[in-house]
PDB file of N, CA and C in Angstrom:
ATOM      1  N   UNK A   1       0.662   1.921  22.789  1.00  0.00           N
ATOM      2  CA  UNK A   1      -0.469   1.187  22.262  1.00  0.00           C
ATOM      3  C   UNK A   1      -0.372   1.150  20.743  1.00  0.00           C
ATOM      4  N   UNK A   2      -0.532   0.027  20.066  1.00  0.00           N
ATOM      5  CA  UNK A   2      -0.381  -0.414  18.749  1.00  0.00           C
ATOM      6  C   UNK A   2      -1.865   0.519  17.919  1.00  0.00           C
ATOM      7  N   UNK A   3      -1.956   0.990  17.238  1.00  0.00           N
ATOM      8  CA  UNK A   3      -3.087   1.199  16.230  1.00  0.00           C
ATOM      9  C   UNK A   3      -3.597   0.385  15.726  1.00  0.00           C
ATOM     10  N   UNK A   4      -4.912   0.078  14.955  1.00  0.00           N
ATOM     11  CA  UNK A   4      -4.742  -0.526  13.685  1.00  0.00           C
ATOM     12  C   UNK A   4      -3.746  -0.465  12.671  1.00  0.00           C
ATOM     13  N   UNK A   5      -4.301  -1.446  11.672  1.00  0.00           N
ATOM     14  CA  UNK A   5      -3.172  -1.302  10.784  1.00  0.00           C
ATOM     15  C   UNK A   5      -2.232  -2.635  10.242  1.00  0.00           C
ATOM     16  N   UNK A   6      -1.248  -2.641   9.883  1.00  0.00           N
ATOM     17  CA  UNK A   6      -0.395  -3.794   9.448  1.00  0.00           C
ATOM     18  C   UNK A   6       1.110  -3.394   9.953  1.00  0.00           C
ATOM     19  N   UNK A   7       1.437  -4.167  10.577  1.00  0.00           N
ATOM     20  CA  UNK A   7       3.093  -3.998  11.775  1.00  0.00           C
ATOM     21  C   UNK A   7       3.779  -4.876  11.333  1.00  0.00           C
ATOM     22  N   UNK A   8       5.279  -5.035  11.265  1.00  0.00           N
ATOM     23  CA  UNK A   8       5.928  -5.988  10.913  1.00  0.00           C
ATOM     24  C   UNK A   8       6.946  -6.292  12.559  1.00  0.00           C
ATOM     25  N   UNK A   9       7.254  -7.588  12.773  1.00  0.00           N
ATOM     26  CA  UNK A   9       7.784  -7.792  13.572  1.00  0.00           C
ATOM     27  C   UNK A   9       8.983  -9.006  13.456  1.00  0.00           C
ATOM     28  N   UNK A  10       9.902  -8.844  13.774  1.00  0.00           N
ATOM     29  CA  UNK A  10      10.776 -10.184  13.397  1.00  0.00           C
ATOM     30  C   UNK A  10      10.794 -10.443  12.114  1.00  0.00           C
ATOM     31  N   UNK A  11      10.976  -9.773  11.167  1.00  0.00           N
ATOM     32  CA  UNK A  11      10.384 -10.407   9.793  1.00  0.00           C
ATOM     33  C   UNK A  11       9.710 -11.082   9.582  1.00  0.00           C
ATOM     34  N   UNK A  12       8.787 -11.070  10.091  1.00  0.00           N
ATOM     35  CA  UNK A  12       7.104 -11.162   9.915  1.00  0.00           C
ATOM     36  C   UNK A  12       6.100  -9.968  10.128  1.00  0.00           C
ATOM     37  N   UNK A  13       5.245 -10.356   9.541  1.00  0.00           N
ATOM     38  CA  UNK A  13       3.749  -9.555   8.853  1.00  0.00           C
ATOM     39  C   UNK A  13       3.069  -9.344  10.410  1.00  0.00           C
ATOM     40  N   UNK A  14       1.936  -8.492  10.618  1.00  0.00           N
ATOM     41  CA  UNK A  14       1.021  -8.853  11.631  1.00  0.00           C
ATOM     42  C   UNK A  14      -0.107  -7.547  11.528  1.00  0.00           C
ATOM     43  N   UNK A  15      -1.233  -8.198  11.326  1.00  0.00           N
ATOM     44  CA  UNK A  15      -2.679  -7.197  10.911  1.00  0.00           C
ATOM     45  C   UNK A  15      -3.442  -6.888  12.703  1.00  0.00           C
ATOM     46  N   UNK A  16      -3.328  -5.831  12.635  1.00  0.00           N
ATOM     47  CA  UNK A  16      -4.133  -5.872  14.151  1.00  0.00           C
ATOM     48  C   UNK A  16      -5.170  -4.695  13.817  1.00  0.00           C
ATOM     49  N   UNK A  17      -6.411  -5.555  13.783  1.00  0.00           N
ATOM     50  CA  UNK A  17      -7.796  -4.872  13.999  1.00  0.00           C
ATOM     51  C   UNK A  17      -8.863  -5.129  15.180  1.00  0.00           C
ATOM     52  N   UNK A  18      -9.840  -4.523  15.323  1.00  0.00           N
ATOM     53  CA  UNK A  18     -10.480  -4.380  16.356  1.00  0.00           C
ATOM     54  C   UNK A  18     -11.537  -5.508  15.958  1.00  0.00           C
ATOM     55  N   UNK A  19     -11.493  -6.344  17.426  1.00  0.00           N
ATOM     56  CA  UNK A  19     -12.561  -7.772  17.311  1.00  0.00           C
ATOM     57  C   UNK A  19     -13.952  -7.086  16.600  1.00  0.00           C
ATOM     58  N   UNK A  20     -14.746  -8.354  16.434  1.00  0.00           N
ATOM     59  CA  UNK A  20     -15.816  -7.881  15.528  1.00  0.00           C
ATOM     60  C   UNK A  20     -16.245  -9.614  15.810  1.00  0.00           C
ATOM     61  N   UNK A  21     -17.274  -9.487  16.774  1.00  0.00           N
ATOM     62  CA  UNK A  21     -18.328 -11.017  17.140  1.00  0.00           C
ATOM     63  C   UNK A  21     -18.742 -11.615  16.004  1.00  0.00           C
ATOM     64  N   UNK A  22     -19.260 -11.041  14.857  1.00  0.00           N
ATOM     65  CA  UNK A  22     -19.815 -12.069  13.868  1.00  0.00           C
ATOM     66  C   UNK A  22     -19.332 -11.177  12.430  1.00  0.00           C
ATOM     67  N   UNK A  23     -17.919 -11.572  12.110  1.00  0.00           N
ATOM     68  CA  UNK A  23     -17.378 -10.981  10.935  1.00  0.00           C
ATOM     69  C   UNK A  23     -17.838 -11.372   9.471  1.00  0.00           C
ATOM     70  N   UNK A  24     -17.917 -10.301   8.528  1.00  0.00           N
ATOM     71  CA  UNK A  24     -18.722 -10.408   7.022  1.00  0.00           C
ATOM     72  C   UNK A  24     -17.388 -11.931   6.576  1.00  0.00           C
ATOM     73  N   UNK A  25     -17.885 -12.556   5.546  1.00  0.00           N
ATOM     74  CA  UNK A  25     -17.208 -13.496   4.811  1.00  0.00           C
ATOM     75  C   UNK A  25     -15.626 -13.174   4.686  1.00  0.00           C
ATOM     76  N   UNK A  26     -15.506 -11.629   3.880  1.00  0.00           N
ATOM     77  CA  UNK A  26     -14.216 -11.304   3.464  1.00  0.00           C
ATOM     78  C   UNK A  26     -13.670 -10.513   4.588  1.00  0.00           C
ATOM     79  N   UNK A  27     -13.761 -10.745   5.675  1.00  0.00           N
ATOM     80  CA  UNK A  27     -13.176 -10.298   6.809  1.00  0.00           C
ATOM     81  C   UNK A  27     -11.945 -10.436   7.012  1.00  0.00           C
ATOM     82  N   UNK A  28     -11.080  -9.599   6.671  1.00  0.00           N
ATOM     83  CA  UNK A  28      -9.347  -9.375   6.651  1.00  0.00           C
ATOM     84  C   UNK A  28      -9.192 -10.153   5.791  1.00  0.00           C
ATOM     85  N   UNK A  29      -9.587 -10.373   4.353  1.00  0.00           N
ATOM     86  CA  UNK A  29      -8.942 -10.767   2.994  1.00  0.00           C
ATOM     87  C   UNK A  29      -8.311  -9.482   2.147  1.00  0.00           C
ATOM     88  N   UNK A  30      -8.434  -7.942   2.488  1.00  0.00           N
ATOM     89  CA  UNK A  30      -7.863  -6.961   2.087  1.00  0.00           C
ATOM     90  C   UNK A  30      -7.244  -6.296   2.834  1.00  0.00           C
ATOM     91  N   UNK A  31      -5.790  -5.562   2.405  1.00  0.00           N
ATOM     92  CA  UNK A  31      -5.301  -4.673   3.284  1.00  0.00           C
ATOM     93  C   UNK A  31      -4.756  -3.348   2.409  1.00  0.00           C
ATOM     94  N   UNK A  32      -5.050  -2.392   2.893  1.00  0.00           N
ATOM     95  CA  UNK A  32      -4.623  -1.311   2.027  1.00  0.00           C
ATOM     96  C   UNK A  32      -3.642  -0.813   2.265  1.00  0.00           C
ATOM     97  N   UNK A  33      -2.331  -0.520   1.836  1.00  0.00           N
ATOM     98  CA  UNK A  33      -1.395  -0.234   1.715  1.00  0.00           C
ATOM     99  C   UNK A  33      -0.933   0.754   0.875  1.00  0.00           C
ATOM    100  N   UNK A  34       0.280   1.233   1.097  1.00  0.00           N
ATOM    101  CA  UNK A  34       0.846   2.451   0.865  1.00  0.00           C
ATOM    102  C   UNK A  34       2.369   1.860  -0.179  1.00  0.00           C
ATOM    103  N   UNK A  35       2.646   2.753  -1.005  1.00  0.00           N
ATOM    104  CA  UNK A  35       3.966   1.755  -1.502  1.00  0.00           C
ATOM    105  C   UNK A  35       4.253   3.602  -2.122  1.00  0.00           C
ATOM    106  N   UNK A  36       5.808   3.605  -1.665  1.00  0.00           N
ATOM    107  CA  UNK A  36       6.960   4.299  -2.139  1.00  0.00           C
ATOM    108  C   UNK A  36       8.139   3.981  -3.218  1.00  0.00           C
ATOM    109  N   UNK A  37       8.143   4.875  -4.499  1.00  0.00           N
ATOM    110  CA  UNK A  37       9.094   3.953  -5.001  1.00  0.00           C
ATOM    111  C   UNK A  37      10.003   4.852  -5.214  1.00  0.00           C
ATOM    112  N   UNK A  38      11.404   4.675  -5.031  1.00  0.00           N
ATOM    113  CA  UNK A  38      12.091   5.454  -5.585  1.00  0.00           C
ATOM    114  C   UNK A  38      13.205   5.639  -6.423  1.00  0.00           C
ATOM    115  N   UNK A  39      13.910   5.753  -7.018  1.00  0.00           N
ATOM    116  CA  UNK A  39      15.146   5.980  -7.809  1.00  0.00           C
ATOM    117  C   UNK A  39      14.553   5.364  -9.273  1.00  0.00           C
ATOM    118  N   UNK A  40      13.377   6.154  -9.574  1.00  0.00           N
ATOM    119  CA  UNK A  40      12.965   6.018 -10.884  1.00  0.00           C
ATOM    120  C   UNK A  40      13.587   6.610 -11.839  1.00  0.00           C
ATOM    121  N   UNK A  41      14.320   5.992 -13.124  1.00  0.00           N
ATOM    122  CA  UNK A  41      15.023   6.676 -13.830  1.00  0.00           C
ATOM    123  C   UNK A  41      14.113   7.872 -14.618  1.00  0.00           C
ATOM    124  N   UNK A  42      14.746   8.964 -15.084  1.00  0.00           N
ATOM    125  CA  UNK A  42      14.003   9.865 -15.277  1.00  0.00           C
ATOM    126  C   UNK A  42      13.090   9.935 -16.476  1.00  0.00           C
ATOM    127  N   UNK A  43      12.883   9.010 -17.282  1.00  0.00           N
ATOM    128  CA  UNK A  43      12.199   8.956 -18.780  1.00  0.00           C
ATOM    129  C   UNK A  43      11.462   7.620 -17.924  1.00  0.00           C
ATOM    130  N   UNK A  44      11.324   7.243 -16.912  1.00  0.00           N
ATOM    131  CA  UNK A  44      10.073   6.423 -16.563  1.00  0.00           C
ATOM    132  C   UNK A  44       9.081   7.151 -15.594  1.00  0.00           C
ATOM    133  N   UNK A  45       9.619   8.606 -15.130  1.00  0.00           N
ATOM    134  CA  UNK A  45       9.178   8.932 -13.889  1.00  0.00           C
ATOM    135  C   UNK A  45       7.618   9.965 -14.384  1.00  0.00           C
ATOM    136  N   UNK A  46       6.698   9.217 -14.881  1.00  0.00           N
ATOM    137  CA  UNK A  46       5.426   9.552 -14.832  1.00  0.00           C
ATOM    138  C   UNK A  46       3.952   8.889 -14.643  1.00  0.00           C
ATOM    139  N   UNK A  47       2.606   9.177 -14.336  1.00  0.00           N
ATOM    140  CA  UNK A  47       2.175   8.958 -13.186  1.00  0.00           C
ATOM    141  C   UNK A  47       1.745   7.642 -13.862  1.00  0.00           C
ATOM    142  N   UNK A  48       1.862   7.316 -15.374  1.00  0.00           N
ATOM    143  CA  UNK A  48       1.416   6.247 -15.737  1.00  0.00           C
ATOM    144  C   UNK A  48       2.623   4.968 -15.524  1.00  0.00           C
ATOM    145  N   UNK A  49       3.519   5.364 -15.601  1.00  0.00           N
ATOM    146  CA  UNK A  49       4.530   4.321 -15.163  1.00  0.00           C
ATOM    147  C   UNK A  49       4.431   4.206 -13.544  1.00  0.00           C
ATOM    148  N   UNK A  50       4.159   4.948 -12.476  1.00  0.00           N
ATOM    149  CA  UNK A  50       3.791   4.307 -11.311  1.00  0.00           C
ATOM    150  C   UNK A  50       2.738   3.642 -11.405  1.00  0.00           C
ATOM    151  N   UNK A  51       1.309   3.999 -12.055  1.00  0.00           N
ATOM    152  CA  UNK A  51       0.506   3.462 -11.946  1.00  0.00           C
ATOM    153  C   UNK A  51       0.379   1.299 -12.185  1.00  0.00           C
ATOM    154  N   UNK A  52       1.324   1.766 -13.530  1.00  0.00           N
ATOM    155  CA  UNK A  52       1.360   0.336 -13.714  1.00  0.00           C
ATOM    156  C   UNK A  52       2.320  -0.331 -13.180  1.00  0.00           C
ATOM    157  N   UNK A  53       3.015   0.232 -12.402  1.00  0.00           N
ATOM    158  CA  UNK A  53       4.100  -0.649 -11.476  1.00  0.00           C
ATOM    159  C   UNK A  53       3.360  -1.164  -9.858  1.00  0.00           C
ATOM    160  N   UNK A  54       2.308   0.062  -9.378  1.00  0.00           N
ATOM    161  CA  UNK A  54       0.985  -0.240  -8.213  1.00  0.00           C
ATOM    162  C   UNK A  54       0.328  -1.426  -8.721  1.00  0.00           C
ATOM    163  N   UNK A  55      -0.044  -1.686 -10.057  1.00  0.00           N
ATOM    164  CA  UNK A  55      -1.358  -2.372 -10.415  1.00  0.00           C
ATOM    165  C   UNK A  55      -0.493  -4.183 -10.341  1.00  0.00           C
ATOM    166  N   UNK A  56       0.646  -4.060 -10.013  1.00  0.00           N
ATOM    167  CA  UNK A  56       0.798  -5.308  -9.566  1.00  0.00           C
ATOM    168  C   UNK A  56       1.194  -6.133  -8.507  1.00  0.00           C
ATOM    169  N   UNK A  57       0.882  -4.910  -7.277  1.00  0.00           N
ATOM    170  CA  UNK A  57       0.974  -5.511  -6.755  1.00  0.00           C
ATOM    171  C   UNK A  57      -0.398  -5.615  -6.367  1.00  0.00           C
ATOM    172  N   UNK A  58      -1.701  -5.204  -6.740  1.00  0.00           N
ATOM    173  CA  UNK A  58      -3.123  -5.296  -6.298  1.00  0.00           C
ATOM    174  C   UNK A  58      -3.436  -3.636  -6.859  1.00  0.00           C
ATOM    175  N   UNK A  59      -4.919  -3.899  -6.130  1.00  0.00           N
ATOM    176  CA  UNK A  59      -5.544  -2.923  -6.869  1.00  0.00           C
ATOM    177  C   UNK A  59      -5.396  -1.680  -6.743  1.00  0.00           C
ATOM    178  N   UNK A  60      -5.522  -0.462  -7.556  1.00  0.00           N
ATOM    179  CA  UNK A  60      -4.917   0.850  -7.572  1.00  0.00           C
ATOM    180  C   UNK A  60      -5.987   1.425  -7.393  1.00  0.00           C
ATOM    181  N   UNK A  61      -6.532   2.590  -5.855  1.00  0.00           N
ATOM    182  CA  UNK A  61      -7.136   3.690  -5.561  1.00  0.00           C
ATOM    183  C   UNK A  61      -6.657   4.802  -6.364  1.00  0.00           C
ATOM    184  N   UNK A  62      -4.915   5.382  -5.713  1.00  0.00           N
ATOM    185  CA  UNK A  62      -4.896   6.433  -5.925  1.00  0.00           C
ATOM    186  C   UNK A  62      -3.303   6.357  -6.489  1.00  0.00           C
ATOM    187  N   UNK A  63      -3.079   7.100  -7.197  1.00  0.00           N
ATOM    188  CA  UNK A  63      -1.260   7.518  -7.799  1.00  0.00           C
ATOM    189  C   UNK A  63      -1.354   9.053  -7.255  1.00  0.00           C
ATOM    190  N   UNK A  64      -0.695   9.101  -6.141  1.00  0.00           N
ATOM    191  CA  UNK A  64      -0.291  10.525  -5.611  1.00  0.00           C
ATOM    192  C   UNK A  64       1.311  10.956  -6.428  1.00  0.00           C
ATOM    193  N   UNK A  65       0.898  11.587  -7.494  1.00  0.00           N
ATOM    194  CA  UNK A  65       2.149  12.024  -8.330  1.00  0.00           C
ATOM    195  C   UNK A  65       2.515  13.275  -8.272  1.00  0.00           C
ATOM    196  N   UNK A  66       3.235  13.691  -7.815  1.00  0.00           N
ATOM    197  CA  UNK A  66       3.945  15.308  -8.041  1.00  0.00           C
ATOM    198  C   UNK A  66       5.459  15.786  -8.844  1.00  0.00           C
ATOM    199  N   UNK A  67       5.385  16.213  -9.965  1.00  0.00           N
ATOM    200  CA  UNK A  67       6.818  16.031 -10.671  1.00  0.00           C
ATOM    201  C   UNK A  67       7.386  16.598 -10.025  1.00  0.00           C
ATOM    202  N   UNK A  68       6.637  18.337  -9.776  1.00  0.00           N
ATOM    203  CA  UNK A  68       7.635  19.340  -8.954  1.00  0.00           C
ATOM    204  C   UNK A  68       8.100  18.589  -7.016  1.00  0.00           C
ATOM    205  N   UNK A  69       7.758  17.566  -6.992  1.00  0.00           N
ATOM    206  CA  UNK A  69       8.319  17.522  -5.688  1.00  0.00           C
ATOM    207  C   UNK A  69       9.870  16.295  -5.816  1.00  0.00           C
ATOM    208  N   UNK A  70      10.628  16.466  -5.107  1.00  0.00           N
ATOM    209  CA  UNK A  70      11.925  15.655  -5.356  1.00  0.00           C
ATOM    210  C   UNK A  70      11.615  14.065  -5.493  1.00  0.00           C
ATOM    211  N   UNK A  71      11.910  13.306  -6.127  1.00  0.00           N
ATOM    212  CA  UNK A  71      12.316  11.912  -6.686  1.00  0.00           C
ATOM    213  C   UNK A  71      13.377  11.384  -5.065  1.00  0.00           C
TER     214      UNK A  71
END
């Protein structure tokens, strides 16, 4: 059984949420996502240089940064 969430299939996208009879306006105009980056050279690798590399692809909650953990 699929979860919610966002699945990719065939190289394509696919949002599967739970029906909802009379949905608000912005109903699935956002999706929150997760983004990994890696092989940051080492004089870029701080939390403000992820931050502004997140902020384009949309809007930034959280920068989960840890130096001490491996790159």
């Amino acid at each position: 059984m699929l979860k919610a969430g966002a699945w990719t299939y065939d190289d394509g996208s696919m949002v599967f949420e739970k029906w909802v009879e009379n949905p608000l306006v912005d109903y699935l105009f956002t999706l929150p996502i997760w983004i990994m980056l890696r092989n940051i050279l080492v004089n870029h690798y701080t939390a403000e240089f992820n931050e502004q590399i997140a902020k384009r692809v949309g809007v930034v909650k959280t920068v989960a940064f840890d130096l001490l953990k491996p790159r």
